[in-house]
PDB file of N, CA and C in Angstrom:
ATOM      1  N   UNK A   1       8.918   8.259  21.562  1.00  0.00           N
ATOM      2  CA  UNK A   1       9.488   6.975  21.172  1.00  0.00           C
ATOM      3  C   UNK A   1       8.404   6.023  20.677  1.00  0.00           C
ATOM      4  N   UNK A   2       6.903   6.038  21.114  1.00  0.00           N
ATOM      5  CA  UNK A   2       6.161   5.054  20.635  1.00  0.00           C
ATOM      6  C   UNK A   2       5.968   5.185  19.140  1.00  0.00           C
ATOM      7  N   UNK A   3       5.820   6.546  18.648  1.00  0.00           N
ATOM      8  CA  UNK A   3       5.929   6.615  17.561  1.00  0.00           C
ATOM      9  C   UNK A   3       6.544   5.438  16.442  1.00  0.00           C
ATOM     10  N   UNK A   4       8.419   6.004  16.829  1.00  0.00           N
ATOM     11  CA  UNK A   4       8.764   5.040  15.928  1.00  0.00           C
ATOM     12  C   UNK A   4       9.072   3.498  16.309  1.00  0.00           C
ATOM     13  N   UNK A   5       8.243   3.000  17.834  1.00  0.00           N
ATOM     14  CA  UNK A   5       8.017   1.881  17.913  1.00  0.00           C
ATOM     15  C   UNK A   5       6.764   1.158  16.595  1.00  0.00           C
ATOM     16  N   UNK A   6       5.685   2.058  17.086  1.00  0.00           N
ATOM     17  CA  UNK A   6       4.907   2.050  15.680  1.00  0.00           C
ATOM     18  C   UNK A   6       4.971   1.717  14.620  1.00  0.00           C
ATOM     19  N   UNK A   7       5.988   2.423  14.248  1.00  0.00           N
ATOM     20  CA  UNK A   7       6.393   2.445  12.823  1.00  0.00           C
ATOM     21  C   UNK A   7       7.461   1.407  12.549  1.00  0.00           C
ATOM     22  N   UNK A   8       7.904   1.047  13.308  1.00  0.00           N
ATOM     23  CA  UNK A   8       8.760  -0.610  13.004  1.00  0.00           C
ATOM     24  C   UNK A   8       7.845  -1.714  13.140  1.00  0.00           C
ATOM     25  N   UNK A   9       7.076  -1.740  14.183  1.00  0.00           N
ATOM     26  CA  UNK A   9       5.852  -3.244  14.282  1.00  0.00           C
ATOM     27  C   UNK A   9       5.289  -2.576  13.284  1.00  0.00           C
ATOM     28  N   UNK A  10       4.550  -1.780  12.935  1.00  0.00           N
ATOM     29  CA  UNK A  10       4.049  -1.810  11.998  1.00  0.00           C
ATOM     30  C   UNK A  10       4.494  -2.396  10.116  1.00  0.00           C
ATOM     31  N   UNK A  11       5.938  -2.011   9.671  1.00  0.00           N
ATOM     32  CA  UNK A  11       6.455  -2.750   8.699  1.00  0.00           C
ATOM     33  C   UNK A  11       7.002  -3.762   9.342  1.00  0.00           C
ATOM     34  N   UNK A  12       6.915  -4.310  10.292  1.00  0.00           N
ATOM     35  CA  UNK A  12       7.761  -5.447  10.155  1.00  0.00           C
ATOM     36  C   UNK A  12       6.681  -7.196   9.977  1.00  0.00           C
ATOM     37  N   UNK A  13       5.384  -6.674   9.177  1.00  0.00           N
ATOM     38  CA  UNK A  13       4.815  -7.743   8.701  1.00  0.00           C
ATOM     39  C   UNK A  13       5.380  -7.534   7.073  1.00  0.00           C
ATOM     40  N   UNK A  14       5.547  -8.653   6.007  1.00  0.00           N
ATOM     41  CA  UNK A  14       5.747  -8.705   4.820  1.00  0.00           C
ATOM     42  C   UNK A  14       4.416  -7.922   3.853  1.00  0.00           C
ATOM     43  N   UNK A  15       3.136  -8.311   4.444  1.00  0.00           N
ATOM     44  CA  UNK A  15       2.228  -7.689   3.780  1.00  0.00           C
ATOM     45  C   UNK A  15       2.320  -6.506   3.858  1.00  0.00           C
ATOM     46  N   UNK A  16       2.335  -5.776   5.155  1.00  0.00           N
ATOM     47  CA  UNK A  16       1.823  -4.442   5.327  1.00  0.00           C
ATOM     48  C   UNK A  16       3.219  -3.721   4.339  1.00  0.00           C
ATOM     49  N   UNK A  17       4.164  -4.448   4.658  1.00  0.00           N
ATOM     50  CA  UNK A  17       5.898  -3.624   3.869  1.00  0.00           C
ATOM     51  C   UNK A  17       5.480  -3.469   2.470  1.00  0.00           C
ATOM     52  N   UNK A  18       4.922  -4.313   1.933  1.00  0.00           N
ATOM     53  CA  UNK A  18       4.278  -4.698   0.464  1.00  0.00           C
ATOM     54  C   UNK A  18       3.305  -3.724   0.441  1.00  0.00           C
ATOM     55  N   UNK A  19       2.145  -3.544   0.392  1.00  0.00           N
ATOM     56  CA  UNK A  19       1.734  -2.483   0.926  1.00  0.00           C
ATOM     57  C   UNK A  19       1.858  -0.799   0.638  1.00  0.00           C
ATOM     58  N   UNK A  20       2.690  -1.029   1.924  1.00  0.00           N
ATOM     59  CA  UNK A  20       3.381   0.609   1.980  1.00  0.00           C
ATOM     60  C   UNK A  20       4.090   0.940   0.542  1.00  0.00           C
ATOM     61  N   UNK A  21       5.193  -0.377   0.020  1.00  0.00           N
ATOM     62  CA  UNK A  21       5.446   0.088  -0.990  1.00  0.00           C
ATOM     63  C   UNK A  21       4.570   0.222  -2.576  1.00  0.00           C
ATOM     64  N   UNK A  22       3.306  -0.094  -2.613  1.00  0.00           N
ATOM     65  CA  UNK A  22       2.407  -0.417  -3.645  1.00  0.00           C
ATOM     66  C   UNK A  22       2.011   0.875  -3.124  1.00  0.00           C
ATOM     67  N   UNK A  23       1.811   1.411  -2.389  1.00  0.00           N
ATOM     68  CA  UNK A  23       1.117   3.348  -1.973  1.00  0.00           C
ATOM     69  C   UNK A  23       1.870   3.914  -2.303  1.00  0.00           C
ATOM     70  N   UNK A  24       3.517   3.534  -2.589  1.00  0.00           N
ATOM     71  CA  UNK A  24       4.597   4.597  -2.342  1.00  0.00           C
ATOM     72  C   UNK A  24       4.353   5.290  -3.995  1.00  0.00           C
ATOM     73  N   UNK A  25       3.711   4.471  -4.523  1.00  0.00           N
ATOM     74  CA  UNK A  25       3.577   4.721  -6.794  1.00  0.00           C
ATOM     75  C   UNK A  25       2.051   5.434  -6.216  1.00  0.00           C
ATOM     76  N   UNK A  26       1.116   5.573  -5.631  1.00  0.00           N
ATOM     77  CA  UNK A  26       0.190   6.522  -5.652  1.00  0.00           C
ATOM     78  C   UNK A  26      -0.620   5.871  -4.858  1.00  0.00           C
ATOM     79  N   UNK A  27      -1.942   6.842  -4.996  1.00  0.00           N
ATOM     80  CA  UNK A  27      -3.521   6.043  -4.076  1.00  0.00           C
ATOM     81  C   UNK A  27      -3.773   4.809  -4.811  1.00  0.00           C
ATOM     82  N   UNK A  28      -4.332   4.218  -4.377  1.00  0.00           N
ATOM     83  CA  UNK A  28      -4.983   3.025  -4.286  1.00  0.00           C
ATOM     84  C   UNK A  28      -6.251   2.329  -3.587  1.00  0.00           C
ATOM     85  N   UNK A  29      -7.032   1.565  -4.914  1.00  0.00           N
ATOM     86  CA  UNK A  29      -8.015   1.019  -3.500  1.00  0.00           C
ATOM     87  C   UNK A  29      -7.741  -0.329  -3.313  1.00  0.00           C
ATOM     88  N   UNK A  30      -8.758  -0.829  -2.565  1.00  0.00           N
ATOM     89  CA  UNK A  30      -8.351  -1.988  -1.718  1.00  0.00           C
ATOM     90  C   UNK A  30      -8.383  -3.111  -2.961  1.00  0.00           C
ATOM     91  N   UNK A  31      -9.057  -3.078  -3.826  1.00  0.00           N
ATOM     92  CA  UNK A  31      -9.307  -4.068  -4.914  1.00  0.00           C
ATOM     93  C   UNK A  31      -7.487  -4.505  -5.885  1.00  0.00           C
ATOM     94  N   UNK A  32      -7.310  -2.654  -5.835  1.00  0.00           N
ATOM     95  CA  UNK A  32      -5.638  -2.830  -6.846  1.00  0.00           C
ATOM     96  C   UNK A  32      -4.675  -3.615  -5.929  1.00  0.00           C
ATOM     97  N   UNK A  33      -5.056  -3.354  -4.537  1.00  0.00           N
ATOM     98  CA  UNK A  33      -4.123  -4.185  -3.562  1.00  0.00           C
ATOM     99  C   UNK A  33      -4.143  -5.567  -3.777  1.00  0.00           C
ATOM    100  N   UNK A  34      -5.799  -5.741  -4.116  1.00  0.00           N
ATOM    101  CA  UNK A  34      -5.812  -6.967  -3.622  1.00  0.00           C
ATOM    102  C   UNK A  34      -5.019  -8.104  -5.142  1.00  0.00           C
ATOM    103  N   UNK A  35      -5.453  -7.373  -5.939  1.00  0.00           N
ATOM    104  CA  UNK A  35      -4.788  -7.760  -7.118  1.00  0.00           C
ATOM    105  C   UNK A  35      -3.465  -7.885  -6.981  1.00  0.00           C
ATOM    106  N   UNK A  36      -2.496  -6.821  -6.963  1.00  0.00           N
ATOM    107  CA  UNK A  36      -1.393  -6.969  -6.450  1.00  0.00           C
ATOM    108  C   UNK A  36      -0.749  -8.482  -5.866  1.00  0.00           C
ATOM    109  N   UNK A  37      -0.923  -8.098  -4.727  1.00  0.00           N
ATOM    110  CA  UNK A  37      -0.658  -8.903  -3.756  1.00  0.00           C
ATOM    111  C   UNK A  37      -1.300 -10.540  -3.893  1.00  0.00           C
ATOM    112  N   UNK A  38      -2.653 -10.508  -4.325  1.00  0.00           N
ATOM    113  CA  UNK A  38      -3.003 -12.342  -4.650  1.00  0.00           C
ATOM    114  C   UNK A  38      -4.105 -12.464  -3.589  1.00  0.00           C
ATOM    115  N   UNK A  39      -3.828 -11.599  -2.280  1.00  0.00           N
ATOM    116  CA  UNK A  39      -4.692 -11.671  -1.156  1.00  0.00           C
ATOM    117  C   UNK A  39      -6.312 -11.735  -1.008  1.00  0.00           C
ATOM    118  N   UNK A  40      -7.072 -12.180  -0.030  1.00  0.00           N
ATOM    119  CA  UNK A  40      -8.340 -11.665   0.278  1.00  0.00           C
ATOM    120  C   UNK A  40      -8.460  -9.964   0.194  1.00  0.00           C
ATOM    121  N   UNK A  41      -9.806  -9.431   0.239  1.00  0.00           N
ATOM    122  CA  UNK A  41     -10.010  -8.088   0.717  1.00  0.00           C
ATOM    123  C   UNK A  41     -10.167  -8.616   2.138  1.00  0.00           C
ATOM    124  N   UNK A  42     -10.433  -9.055   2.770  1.00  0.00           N
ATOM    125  CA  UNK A  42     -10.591  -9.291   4.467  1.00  0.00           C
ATOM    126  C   UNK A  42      -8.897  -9.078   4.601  1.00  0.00           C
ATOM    127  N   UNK A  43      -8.372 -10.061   4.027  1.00  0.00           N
ATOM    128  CA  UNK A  43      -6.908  -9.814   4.545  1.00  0.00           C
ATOM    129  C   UNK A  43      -6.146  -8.448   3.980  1.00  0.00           C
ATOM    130  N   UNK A  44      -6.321  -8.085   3.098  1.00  0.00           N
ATOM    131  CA  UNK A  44      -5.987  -6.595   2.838  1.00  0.00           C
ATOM    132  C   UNK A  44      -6.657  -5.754   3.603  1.00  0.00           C
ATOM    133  N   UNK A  45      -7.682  -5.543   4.046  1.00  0.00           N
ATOM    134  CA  UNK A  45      -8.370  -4.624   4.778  1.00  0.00           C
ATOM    135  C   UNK A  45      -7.999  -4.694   6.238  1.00  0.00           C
ATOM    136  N   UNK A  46      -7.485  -5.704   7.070  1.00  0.00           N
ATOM    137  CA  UNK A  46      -7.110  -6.075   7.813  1.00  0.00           C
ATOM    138  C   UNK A  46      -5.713  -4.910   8.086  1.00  0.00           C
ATOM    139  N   UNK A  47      -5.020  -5.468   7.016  1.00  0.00           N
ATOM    140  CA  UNK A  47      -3.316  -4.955   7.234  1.00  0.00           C
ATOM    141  C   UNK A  47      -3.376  -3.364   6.873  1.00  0.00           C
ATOM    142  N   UNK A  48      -4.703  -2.939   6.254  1.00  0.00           N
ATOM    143  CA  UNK A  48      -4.795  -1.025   5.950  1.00  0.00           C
ATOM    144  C   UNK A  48      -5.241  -0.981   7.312  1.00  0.00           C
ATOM    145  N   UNK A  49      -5.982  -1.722   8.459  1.00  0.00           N
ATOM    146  CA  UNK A  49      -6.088  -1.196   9.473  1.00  0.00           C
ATOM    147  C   UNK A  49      -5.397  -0.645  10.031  1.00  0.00           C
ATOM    148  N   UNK A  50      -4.653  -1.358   9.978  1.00  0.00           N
ATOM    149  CA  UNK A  50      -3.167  -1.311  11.033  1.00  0.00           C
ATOM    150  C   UNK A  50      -2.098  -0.264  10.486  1.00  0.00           C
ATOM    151  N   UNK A  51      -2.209  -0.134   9.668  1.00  0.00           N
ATOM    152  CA  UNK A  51      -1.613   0.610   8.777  1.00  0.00           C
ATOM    153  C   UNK A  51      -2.332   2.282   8.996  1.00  0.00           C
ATOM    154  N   UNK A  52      -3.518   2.246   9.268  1.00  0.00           N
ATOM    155  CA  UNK A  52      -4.577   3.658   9.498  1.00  0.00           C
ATOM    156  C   UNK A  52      -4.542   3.947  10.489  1.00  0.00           C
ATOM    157  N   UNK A  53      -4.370   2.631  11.588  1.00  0.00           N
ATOM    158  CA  UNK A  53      -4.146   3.197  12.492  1.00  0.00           C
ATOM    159  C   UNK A  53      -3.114   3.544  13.464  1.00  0.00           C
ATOM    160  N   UNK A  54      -1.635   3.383  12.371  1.00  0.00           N
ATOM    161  CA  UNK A  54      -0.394   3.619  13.149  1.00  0.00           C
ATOM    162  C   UNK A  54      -0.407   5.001  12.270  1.00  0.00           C
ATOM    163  N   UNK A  55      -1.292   5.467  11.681  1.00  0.00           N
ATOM    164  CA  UNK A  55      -1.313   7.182  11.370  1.00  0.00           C
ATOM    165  C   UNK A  55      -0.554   7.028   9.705  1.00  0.00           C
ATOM    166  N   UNK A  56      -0.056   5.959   9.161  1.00  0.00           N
ATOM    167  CA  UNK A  56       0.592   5.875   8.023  1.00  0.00           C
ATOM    168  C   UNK A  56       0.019   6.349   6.815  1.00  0.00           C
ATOM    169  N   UNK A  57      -1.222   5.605   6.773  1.00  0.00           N
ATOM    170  CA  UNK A  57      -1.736   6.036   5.514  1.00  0.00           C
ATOM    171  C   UNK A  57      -3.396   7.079   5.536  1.00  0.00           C
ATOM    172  N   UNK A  58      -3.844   7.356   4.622  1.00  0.00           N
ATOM    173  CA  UNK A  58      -4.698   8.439   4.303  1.00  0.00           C
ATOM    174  C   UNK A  58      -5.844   7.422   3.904  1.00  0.00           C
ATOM    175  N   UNK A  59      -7.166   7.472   4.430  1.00  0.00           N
ATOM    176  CA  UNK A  59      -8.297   7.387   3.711  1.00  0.00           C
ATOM    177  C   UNK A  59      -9.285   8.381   3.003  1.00  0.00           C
ATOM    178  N   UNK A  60      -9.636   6.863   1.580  1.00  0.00           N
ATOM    179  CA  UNK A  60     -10.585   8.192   1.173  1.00  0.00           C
ATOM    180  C   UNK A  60     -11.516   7.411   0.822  1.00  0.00           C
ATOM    181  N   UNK A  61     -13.266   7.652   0.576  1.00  0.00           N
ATOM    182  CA  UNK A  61     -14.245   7.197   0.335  1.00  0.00           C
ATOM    183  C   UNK A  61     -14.614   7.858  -1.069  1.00  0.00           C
ATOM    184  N   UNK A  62     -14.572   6.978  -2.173  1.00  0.00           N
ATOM    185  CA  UNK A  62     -15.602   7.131  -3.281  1.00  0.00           C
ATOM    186  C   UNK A  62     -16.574   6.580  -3.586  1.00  0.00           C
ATOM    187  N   UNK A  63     -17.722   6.759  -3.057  1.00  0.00           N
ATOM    188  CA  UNK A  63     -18.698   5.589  -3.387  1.00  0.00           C
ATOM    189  C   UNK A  63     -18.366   4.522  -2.844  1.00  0.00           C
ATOM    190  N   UNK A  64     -18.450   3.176  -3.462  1.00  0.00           N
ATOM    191  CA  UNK A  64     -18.107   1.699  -2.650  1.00  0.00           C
ATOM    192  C   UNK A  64     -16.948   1.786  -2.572  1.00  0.00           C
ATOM    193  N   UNK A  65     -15.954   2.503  -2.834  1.00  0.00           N
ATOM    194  CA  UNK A  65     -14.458   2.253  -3.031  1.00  0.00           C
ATOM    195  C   UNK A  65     -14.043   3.078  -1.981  1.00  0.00           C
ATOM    196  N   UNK A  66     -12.743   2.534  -1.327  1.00  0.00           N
ATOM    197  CA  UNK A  66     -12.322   3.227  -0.287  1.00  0.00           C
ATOM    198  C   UNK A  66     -10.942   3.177  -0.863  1.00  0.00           C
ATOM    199  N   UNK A  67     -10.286   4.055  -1.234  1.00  0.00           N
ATOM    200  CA  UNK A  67      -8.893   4.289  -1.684  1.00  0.00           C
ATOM    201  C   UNK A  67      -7.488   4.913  -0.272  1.00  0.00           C
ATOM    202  N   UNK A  68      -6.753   3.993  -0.406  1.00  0.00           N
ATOM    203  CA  UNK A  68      -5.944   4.425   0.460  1.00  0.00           C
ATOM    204  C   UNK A  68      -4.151   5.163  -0.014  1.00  0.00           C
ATOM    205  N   UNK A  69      -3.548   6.185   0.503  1.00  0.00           N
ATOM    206  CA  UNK A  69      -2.752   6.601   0.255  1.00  0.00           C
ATOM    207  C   UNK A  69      -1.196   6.770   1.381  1.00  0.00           C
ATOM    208  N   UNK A  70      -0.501   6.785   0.789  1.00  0.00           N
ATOM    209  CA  UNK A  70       0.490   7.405   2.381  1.00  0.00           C
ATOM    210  C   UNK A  70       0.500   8.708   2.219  1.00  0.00           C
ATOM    211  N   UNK A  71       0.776   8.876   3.874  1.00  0.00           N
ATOM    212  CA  UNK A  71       0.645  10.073   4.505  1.00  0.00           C
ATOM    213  C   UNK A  71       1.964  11.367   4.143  1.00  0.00           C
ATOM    214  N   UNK A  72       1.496  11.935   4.500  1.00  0.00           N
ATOM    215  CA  UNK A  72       2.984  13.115   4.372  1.00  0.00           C
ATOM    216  C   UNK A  72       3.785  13.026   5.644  1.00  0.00           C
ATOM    217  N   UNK A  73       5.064  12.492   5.342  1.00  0.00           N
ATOM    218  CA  UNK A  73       5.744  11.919   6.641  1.00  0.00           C
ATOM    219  C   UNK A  73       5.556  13.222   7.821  1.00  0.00           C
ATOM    220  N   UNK A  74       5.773  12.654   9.130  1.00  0.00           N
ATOM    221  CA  UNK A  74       5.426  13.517  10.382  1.00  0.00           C
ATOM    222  C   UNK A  74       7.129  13.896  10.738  1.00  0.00           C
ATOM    223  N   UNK A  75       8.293  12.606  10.690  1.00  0.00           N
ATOM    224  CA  UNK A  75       9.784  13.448  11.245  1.00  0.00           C
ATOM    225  C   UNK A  75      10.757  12.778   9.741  1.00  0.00           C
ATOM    226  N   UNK A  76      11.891  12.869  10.597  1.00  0.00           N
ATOM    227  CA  UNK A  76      12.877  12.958   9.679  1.00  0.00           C
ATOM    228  C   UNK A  76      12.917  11.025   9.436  1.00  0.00           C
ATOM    229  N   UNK A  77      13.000  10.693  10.011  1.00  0.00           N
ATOM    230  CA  UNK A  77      12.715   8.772  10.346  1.00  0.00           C
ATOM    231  C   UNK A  77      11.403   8.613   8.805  1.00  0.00           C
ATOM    232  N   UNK A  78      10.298   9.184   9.045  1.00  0.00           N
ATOM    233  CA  UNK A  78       8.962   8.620   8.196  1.00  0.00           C
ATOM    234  C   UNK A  78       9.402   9.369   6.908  1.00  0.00           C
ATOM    235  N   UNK A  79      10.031  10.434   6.428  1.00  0.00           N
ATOM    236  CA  UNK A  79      10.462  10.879   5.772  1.00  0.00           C
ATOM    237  C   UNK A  79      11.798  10.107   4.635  1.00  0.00           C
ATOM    238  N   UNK A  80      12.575   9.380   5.478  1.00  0.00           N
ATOM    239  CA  UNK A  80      13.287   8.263   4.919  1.00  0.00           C
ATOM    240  C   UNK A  80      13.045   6.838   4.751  1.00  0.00           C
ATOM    241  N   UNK A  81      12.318   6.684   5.591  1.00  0.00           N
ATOM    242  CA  UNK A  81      12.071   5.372   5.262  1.00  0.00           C
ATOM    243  C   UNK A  81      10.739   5.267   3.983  1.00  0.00           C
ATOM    244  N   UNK A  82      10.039   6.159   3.610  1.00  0.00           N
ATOM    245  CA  UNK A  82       8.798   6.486   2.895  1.00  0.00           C
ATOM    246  C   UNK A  82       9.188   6.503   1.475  1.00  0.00           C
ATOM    247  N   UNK A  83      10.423   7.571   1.746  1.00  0.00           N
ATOM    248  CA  UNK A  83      11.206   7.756   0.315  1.00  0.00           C
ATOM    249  C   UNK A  83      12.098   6.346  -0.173  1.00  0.00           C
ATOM    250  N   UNK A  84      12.218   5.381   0.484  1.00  0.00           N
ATOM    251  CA  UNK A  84      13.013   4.168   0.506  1.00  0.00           C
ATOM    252  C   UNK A  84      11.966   3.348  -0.536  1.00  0.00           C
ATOM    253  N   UNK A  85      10.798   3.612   0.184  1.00  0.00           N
ATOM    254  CA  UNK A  85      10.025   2.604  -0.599  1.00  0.00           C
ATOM    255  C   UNK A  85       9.802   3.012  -1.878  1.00  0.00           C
ATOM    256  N   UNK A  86      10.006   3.884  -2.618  1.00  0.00           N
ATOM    257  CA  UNK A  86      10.149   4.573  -3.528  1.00  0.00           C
ATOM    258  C   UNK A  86      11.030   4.208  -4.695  1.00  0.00           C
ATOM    259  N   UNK A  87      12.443   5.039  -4.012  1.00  0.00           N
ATOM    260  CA  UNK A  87      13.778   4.825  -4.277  1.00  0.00           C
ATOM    261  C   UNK A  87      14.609   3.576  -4.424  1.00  0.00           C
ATOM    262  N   UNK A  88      13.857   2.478  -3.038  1.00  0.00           N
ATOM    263  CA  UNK A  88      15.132   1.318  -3.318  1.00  0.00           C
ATOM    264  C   UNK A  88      14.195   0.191  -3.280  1.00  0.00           C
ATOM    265  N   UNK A  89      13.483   0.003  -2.564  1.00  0.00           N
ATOM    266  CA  UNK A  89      12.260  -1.344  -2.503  1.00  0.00           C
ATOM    267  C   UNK A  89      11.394  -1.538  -3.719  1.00  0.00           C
ATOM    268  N   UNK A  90      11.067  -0.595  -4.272  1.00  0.00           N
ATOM    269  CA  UNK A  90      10.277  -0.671  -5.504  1.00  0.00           C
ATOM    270  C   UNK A  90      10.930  -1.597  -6.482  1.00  0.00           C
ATOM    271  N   UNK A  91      12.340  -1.194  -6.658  1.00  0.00           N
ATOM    272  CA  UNK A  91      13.103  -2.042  -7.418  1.00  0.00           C
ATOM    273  C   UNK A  91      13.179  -3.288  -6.981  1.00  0.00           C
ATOM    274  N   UNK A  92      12.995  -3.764  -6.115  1.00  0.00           N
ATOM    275  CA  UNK A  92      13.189  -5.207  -5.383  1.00  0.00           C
ATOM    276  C   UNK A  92      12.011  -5.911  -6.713  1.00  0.00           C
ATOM    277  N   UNK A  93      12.583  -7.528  -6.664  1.00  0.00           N
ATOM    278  CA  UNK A  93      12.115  -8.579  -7.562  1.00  0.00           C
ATOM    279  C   UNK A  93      10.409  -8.588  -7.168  1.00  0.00           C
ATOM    280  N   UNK A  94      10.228  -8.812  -5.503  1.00  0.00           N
ATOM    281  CA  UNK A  94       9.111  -9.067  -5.090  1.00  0.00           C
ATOM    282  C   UNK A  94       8.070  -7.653  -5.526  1.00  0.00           C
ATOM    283  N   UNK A  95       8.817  -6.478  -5.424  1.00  0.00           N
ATOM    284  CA  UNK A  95       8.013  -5.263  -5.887  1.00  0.00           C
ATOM    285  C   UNK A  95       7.355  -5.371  -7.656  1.00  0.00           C
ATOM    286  N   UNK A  96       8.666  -5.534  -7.921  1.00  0.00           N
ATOM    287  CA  UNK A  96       8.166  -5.836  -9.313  1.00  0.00           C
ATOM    288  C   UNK A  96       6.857  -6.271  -9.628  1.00  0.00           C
ATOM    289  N   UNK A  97       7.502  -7.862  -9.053  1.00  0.00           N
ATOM    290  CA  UNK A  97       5.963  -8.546  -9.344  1.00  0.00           C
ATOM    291  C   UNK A  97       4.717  -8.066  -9.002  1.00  0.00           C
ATOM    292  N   UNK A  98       4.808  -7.273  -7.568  1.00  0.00           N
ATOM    293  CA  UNK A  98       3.543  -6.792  -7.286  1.00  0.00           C
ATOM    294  C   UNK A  98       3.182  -5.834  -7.978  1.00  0.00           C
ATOM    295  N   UNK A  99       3.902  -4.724  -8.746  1.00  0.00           N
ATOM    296  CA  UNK A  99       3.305  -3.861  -9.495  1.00  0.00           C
ATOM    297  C   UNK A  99       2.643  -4.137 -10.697  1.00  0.00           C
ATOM    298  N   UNK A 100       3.094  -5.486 -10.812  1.00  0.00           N
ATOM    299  CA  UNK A 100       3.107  -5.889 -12.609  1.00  0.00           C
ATOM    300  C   UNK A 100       1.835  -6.748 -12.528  1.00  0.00           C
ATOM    301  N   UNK A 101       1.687  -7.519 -10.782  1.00  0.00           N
ATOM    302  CA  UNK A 101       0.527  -8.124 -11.318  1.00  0.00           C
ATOM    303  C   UNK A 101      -0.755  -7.033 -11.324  1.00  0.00           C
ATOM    304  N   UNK A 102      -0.546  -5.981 -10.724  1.00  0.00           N
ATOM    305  CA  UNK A 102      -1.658  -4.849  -9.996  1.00  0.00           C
ATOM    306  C   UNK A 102      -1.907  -4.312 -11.686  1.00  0.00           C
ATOM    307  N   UNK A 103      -1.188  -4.033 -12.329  1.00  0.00           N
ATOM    308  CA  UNK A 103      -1.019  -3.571 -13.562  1.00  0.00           C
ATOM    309  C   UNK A 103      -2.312  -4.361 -14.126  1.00  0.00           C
ATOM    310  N   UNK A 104      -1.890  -5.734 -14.538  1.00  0.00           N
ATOM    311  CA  UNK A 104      -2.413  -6.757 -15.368  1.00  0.00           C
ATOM    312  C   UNK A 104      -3.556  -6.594 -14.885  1.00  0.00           C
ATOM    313  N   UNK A 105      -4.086  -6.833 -13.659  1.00  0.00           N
ATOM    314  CA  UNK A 105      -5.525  -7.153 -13.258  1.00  0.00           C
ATOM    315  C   UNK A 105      -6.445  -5.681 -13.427  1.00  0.00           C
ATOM    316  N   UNK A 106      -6.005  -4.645 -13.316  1.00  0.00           N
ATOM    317  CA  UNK A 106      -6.766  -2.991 -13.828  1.00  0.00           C
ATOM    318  C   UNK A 106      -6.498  -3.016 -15.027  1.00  0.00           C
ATOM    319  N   UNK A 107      -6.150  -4.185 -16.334  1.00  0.00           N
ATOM    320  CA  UNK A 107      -5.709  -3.752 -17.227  1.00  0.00           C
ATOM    321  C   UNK A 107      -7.243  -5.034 -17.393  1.00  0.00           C
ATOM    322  N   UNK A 108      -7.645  -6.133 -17.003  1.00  0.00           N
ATOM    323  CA  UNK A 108      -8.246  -6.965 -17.464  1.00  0.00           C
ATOM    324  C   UNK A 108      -9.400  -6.290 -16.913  1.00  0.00           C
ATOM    325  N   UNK A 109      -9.372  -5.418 -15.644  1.00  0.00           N
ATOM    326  CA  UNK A 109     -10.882  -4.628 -15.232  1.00  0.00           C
ATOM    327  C   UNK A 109     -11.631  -3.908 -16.673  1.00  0.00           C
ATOM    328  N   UNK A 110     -10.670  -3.110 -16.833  1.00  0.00           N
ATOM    329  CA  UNK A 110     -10.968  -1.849 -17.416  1.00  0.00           C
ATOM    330  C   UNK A 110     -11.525  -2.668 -19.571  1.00  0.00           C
ATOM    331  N   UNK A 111     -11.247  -3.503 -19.612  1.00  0.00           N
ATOM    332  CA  UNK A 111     -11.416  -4.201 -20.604  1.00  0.00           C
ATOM    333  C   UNK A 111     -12.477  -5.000 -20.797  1.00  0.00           C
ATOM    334  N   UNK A 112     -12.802  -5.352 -19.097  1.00  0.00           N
ATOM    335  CA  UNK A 112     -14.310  -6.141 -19.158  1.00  0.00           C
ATOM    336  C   UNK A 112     -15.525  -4.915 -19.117  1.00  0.00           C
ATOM    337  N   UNK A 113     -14.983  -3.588 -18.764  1.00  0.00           N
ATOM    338  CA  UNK A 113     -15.936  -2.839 -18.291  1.00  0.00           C
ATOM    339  C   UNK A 113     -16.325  -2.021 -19.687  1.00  0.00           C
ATOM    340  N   UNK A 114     -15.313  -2.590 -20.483  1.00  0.00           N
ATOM    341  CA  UNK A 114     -15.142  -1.607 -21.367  1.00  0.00           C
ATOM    342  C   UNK A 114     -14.586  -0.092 -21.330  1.00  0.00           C
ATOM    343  N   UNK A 115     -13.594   0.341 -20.895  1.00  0.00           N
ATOM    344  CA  UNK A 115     -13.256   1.797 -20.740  1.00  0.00           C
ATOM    345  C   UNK A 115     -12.220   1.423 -21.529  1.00  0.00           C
TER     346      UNK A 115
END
């Protein structure tokens, strides 16, 4: 049962839900989040804690970049609610925006860097 105690405190902050669903479109590092979302990296890094350490998501280290992913659900519960964020939250207004601003800001990176 702690499990999917876990897994409810765990989405039941707005960031971390935001989040989960910005992983649910692929890996990510903490920078596309932070774009996304508008946030600090302290405060994004904060909510992947919690997030890493209710077993949700996947780390990975590239160099300075630490990219985070979701996990391959463990029951039938992480399995639906995972695919939700996918399927029905993505579409939500607030998703939108977050994808669109995450978009814009790797779109103004990649332009200053020249690629």
């Amino acid at each position: 049962m702690k499990g999917y105690l876990d897994l409810f405190k765990a989405l039941s902050d707005g960031t971390r839900l935001r989040i989960m669903i910005l992983l649910s479109a692929g890996e990510l590092c903490v920078c596309q989040i932070e774009s996304a979302l508008g946030l600090s990296q302290v405060k994004v890094s904060r909510h992947l804690t919690v997030l890493r350490n209710t077993g949700f998501v996947n780390v990975r280290r590239d160099g300075l970049r630490i990219h985070y992913s979701i996990v391959k659900p463990k029951n039938c519960l992480e399995k639906k609610i995972f695919s939700c964020f996918r399927e029905c939250l993505r579409e939500e207004e607030f998703s939108r925006r977050d994808l669109s601003n995450m978009k814009k800001r790797v779109s103004k990176l990649q332009l200053a860097s020249g690629r």
